[in-house]
N, C-alpha and C. Protein backbone atom coordinates (compact mmCIF):
# COMPACT_ATOMS: atom_id res chain seq x y z
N UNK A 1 29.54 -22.56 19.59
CA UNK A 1 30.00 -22.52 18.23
C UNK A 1 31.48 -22.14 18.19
N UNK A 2 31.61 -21.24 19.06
CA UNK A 2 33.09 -20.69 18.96
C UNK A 2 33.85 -21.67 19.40
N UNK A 3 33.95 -22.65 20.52
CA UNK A 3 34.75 -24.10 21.11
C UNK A 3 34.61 -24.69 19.88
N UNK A 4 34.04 -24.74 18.70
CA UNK A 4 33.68 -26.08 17.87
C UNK A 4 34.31 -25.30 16.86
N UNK A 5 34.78 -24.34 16.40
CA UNK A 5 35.32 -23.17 15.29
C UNK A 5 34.45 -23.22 14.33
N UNK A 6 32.53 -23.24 14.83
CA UNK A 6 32.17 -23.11 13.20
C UNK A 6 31.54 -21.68 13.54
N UNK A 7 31.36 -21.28 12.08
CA UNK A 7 31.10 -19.86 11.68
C UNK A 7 30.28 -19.30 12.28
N UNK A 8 29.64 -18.15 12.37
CA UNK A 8 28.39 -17.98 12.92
C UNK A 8 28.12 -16.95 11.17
N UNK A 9 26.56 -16.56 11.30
CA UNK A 9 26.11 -15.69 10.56
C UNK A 9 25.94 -14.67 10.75
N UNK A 10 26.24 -13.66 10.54
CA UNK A 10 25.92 -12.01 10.81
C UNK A 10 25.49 -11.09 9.75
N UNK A 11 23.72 -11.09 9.87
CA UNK A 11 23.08 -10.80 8.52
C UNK A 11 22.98 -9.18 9.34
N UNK A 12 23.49 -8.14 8.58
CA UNK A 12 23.67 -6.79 9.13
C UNK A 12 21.78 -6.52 9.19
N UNK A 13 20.71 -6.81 8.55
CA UNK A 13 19.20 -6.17 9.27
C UNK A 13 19.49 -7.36 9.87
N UNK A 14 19.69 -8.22 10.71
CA UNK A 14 19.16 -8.79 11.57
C UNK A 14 19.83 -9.26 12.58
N UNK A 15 20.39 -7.91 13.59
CA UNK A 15 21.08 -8.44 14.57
C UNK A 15 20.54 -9.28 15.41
N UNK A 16 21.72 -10.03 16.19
CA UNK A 16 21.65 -10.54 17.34
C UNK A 16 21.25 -9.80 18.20
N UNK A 17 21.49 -8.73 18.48
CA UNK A 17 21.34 -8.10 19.94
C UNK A 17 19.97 -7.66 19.75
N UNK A 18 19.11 -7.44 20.59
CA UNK A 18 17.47 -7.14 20.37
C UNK A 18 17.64 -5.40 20.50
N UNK A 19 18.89 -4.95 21.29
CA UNK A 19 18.42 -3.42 21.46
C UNK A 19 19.68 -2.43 20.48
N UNK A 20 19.44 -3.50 19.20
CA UNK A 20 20.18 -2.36 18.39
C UNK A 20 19.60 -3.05 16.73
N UNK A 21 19.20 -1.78 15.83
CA UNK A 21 18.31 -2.16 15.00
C UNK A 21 19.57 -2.45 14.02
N UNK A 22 20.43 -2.62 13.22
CA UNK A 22 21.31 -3.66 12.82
C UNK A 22 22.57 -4.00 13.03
N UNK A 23 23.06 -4.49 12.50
CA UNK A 23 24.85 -5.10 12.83
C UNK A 23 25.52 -4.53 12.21
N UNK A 24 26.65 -3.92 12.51
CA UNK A 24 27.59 -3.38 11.69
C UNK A 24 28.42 -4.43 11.03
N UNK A 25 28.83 -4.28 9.94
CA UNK A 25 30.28 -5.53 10.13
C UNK A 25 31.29 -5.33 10.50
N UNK A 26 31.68 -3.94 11.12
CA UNK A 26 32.91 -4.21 11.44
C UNK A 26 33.16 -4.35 13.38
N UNK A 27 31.75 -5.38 13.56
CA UNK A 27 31.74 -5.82 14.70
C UNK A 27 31.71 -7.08 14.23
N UNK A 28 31.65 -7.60 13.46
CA UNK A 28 32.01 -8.94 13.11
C UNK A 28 32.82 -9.65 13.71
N UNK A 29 33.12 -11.01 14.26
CA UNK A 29 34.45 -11.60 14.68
C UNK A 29 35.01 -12.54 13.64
N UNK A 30 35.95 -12.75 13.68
CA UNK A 30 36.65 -13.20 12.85
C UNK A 30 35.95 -14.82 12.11
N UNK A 31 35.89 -15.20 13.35
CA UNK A 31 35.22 -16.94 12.91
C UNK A 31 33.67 -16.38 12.53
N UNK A 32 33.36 -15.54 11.68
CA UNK A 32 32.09 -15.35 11.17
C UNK A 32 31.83 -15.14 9.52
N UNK A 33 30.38 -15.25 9.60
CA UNK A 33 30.34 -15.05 8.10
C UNK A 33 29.38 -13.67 7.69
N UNK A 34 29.59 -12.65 6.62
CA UNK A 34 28.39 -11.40 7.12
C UNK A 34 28.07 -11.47 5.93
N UNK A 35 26.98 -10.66 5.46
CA UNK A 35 25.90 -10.99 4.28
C UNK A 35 25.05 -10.21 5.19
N UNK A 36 24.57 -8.93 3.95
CA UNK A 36 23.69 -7.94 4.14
C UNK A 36 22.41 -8.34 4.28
N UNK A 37 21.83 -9.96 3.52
CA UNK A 37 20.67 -10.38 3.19
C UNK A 37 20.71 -11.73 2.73
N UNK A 38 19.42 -12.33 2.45
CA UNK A 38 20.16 -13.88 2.28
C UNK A 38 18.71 -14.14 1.43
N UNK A 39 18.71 -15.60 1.38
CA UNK A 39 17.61 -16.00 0.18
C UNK A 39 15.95 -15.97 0.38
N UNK A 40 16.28 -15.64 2.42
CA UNK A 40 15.02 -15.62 2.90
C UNK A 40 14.64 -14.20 3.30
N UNK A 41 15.22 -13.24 2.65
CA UNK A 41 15.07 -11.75 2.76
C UNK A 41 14.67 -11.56 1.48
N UNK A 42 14.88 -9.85 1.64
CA UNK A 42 14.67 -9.54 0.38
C UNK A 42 15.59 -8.97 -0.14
N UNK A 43 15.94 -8.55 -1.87
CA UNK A 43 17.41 -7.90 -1.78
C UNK A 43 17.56 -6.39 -1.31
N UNK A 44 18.74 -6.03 -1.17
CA UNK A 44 18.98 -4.50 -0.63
C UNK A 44 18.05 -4.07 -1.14
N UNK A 45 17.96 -3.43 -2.62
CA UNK A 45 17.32 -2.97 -3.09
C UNK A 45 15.80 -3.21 -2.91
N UNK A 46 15.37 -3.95 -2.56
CA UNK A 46 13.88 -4.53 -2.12
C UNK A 46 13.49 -4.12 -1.15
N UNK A 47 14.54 -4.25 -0.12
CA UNK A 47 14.56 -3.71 1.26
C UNK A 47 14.46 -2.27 1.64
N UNK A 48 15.22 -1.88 0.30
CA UNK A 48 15.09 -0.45 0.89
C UNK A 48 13.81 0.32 0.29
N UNK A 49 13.01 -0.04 -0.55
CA UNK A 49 11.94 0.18 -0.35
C UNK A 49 10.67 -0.64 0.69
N UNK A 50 11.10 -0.63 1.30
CA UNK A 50 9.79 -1.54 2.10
C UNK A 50 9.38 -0.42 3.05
N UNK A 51 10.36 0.19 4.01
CA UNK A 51 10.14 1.40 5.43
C UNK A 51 11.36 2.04 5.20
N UNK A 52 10.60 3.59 4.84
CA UNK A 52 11.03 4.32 4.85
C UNK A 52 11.50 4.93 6.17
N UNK A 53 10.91 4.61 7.11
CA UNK A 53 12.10 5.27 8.36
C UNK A 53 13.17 4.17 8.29
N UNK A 54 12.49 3.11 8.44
CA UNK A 54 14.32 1.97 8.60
C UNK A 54 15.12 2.55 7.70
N UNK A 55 14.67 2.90 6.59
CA UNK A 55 15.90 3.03 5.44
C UNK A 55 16.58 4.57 5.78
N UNK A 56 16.03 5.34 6.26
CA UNK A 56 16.37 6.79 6.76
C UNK A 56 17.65 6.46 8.01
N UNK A 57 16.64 5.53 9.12
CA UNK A 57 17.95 5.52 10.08
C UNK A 57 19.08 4.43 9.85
N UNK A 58 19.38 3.98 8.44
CA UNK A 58 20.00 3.12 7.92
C UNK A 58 20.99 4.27 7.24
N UNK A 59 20.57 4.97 6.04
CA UNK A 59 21.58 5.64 6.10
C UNK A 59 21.75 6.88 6.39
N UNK A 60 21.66 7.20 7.85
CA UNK A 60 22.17 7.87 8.63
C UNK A 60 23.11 7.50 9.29
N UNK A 61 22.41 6.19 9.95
CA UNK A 61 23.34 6.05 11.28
C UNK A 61 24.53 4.75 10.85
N UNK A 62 24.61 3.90 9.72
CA UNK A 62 25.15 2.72 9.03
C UNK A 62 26.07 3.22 8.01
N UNK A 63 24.97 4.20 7.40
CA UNK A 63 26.12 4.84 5.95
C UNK A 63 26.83 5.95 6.42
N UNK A 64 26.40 6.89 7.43
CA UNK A 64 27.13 7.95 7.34
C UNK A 64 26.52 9.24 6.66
N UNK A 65 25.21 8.90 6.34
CA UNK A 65 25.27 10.18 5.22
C UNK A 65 24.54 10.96 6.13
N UNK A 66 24.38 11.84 5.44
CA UNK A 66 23.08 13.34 5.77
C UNK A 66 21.97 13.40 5.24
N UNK A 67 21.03 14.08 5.51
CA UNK A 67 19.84 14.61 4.91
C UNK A 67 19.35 13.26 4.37
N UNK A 68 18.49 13.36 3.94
CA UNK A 68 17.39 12.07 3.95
C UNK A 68 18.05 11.27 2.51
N UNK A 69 17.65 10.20 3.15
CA UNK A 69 17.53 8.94 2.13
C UNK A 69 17.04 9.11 0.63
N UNK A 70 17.91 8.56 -0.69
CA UNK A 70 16.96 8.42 -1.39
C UNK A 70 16.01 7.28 -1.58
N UNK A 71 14.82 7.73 -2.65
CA UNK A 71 13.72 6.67 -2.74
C UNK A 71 13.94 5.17 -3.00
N UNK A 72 15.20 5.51 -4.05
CA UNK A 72 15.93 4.11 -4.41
C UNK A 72 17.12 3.86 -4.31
N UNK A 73 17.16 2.69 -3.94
CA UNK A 73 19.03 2.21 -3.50
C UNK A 73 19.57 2.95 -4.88
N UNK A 74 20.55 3.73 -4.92
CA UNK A 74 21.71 3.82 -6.15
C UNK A 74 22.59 2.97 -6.20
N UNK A 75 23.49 3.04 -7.15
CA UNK A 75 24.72 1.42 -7.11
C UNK A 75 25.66 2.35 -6.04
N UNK A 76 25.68 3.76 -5.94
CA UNK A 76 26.75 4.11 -4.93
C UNK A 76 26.60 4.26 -3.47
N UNK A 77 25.41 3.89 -3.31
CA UNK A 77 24.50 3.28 -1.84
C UNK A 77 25.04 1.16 -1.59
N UNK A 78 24.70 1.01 -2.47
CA UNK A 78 24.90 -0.70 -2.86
C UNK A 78 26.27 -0.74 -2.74
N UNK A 79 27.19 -0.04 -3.05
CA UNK A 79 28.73 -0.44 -3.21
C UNK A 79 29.18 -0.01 -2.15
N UNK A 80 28.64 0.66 -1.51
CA UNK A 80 29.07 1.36 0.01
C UNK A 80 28.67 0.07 1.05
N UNK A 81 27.25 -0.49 0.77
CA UNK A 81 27.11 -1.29 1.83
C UNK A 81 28.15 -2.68 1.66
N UNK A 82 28.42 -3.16 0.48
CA UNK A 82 28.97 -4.40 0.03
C UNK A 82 29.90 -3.99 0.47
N UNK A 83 31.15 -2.96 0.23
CA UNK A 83 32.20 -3.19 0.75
C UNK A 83 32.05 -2.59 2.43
N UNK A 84 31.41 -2.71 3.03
CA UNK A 84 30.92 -2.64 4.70
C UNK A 84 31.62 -3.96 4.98
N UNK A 85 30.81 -4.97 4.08
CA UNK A 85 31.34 -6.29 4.01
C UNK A 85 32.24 -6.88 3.84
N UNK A 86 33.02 -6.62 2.90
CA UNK A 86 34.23 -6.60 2.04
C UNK A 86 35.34 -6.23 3.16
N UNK A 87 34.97 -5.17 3.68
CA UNK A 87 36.04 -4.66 5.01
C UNK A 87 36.15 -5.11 6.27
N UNK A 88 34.81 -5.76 6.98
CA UNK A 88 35.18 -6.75 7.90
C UNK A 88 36.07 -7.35 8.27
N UNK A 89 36.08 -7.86 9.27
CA UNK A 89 37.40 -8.61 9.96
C UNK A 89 36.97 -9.93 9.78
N UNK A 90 35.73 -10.45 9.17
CA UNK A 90 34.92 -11.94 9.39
C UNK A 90 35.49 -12.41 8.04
N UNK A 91 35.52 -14.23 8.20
CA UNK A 91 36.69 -14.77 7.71
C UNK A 91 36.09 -15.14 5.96
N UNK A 92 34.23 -14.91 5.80
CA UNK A 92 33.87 -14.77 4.90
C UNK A 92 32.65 -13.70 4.78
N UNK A 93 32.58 -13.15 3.42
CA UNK A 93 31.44 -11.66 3.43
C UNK A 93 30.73 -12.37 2.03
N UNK A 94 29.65 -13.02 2.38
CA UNK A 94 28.84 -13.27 1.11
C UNK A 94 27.49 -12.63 0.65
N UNK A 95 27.46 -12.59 -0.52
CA UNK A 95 26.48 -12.25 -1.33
C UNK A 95 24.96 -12.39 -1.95
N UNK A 96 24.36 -12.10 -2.03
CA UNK A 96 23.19 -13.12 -2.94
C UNK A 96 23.07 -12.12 -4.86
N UNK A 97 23.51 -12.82 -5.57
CA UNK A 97 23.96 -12.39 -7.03
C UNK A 97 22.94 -11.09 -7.32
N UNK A 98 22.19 -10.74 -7.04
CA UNK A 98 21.28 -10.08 -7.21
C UNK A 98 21.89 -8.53 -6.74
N UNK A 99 22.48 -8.56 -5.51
CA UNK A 99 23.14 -7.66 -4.56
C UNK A 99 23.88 -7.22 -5.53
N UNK A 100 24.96 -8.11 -6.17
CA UNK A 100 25.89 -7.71 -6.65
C UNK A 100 25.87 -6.81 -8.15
N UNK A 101 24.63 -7.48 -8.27
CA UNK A 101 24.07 -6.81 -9.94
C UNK A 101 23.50 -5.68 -9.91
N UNK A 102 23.02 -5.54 -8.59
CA UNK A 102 22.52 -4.48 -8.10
C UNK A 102 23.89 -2.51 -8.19
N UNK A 103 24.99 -3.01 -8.46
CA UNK A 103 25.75 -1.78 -8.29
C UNK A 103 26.26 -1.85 -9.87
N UNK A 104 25.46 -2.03 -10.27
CA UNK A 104 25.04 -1.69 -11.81
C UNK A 104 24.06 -1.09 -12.54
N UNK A 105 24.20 0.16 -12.68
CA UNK A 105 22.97 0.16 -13.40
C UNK A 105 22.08 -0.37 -14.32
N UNK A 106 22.89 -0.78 -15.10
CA UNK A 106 22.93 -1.34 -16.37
C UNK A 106 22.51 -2.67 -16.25
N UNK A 107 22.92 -3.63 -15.46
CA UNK A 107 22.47 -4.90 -15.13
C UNK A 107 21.67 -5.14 -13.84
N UNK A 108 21.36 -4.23 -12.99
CA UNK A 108 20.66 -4.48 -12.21
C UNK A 108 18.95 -5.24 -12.49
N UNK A 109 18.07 -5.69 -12.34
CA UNK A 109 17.31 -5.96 -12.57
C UNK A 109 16.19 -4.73 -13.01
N UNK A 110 15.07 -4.51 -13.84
CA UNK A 110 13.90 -3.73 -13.96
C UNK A 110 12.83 -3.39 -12.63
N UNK A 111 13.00 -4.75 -12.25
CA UNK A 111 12.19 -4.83 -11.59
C UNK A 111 12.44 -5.41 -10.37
N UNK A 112 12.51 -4.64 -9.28
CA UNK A 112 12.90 -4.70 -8.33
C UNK A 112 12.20 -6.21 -7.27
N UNK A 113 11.25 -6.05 -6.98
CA UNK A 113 10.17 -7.22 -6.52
C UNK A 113 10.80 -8.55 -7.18
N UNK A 114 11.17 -9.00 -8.77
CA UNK A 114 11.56 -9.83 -9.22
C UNK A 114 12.75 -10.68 -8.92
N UNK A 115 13.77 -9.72 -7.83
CA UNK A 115 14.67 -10.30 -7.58
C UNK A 115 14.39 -11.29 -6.50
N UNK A 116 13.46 -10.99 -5.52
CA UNK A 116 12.99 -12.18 -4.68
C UNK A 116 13.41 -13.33 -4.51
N UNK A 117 14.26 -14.15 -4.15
CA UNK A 117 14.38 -15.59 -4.12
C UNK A 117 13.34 -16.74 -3.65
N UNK A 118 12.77 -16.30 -2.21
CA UNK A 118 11.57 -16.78 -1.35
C UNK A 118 11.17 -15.94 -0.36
N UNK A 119 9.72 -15.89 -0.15
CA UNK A 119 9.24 -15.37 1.04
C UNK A 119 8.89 -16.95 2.07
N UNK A 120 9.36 -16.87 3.08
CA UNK A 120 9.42 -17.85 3.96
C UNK A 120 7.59 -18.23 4.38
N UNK A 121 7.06 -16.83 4.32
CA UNK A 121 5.63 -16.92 5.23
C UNK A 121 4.91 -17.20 4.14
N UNK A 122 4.92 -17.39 3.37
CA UNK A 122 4.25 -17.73 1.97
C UNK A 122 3.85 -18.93 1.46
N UNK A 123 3.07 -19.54 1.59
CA UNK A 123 2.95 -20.79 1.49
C UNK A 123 2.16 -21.42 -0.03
N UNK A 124 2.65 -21.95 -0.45
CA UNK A 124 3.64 -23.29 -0.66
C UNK A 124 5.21 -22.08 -0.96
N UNK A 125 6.23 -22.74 -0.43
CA UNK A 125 7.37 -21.60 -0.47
C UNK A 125 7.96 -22.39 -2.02
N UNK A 126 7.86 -20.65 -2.97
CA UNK A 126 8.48 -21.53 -4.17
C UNK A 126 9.25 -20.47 -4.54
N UNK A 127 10.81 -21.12 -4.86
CA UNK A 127 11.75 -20.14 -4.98
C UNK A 127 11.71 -19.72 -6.50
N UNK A 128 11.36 -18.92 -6.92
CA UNK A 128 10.94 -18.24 -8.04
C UNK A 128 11.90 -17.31 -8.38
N UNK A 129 13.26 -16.70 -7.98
CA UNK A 129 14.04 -16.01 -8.97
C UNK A 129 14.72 -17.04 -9.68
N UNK A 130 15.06 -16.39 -10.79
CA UNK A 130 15.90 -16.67 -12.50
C UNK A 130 16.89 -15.46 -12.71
N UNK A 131 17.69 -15.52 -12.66
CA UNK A 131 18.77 -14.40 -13.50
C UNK A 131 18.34 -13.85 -14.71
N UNK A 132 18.15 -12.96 -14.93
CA UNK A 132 17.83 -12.20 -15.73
C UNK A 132 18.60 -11.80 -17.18
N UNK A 133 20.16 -12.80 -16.91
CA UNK A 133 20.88 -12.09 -17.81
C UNK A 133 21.96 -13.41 -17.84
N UNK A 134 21.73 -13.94 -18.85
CA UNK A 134 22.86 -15.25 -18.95
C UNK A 134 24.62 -15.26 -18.18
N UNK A 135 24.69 -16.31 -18.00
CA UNK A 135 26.04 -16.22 -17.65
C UNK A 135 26.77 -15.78 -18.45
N UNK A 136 27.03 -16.08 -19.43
CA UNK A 136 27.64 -16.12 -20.97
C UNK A 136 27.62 -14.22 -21.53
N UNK A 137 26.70 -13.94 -21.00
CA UNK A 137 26.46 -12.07 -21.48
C UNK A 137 27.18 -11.21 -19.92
N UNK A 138 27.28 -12.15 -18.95
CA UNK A 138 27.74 -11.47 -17.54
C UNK A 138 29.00 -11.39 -17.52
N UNK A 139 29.69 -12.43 -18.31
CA UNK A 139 31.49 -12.72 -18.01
C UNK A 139 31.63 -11.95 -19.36
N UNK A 140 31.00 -11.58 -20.22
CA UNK A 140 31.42 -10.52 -21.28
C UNK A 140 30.95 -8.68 -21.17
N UNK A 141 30.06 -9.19 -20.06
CA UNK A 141 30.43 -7.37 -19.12
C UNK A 141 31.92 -6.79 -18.66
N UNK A 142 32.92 -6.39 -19.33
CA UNK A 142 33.82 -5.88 -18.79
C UNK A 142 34.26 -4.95 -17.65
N UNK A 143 33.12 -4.03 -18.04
CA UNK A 143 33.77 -3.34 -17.27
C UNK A 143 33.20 -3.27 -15.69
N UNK A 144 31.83 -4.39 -15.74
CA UNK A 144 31.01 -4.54 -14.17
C UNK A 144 32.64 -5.52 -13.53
N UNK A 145 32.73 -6.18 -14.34
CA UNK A 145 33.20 -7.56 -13.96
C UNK A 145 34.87 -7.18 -13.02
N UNK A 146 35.40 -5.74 -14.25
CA UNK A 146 36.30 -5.27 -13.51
C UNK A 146 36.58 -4.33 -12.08
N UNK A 147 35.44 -3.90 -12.03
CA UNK A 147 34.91 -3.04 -10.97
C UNK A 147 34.92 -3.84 -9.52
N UNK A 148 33.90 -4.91 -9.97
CA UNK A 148 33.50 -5.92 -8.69
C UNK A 148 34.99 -6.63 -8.03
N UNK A 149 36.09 -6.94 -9.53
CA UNK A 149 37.06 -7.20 -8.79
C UNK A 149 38.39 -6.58 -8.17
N UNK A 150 37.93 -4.88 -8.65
CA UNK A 150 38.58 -4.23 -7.96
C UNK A 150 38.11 -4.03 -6.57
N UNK A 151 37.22 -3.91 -6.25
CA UNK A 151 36.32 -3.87 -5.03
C UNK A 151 36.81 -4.84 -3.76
N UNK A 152 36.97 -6.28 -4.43
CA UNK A 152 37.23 -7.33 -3.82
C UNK A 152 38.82 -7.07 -3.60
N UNK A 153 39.35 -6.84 -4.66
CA UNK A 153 41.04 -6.74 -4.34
C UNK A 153 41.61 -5.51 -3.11
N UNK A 154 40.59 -4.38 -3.77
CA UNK A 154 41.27 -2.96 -2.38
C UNK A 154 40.82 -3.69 -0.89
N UNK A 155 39.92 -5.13 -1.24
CA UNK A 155 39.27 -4.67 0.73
C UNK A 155 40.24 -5.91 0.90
N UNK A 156 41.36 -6.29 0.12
CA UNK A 156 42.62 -7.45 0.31
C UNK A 156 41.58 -8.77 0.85
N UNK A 157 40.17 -8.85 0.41
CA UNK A 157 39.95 -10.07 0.00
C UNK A 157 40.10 -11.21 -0.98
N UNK A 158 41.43 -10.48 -2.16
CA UNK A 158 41.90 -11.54 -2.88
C UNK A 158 43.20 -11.55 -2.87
N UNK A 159 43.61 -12.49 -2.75
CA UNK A 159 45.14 -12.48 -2.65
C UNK A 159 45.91 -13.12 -3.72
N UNK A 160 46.73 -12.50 -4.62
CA UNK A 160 47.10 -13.36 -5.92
C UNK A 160 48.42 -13.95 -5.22
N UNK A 161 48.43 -15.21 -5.31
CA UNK A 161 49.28 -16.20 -5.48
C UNK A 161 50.38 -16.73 -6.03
């Protein structure tokens, strides 16, 4: 992949290496792409209720923190991991919209399970999330909208022109 310059993926739960339980991004290489989760996961927030030890030695040993985990992702758990991403050296850090709505309180979803896109092992696989909140009511959130693009601007992933 690297002779051919295409991207690789680097989904932080699901490293490459078998003897380390996830990826950091800021082992990322440059010709890569990182994303905490993707359409065939579940979102952060989903995730972090599933195992409670993963999520313990997640943020311990990923976030940095102390003393135990809480029960539920907060948006200041969520904004810590996104800009993990955001700070990489990899040449793109993508999202799944849900993630991002997620460091909101306010717009995050009710219901956590709902954000789901697909379960792969599930058969007939039917992608069943919907946004919860029109486009039209999202670009008149001010002050999420300003946040997310301050976020993007400090990690000098936008560059004004």
């Amino acid at each position: 992949m690297k002779q051919l310059g295409i991207l690789s993926l680097e989904v932080q739960r699901m490293p490459k290496n078998p003897k380390t339980m996830f990826f950091h991004p800021d082992d990322a290489p440059y010709m890569s792409v990182v994303s905490p989760s993707s359409h065939d996961t579940s979102t952060l927030r989903g995730w972090w209720e599933e195992d409670r030890e993963v999520k313990q030695k997640f943020y311990n040993n990923m976030l940095g923190e102390w003393g135990e985990a809480p029960d539920v992702m907060t948006a200041d758990i969520l904004k810590k991991i996104i800009n993990q991403h955001f700070y990489s050296k990899a040449m793109l850090a993508i999202f799944p919209i849900q993630d991002y709505l997620g460091i909101s309180e306010k717009l995050r979803h009710p219901d956590v399970n709902a954000e789901r896109i697909n379960i792969p092992a599930k058969f007939p696989h039917f992608w069943n999330y919907r946004m919860h909140i029109s486009l039209e009511d999202l670009l008149n959130e001010k002050d999420f909208n300003a946040e997310l693009a301050d976020m993007v601007k400090q990690s000098g992933r936008f560059k004004n022109q």
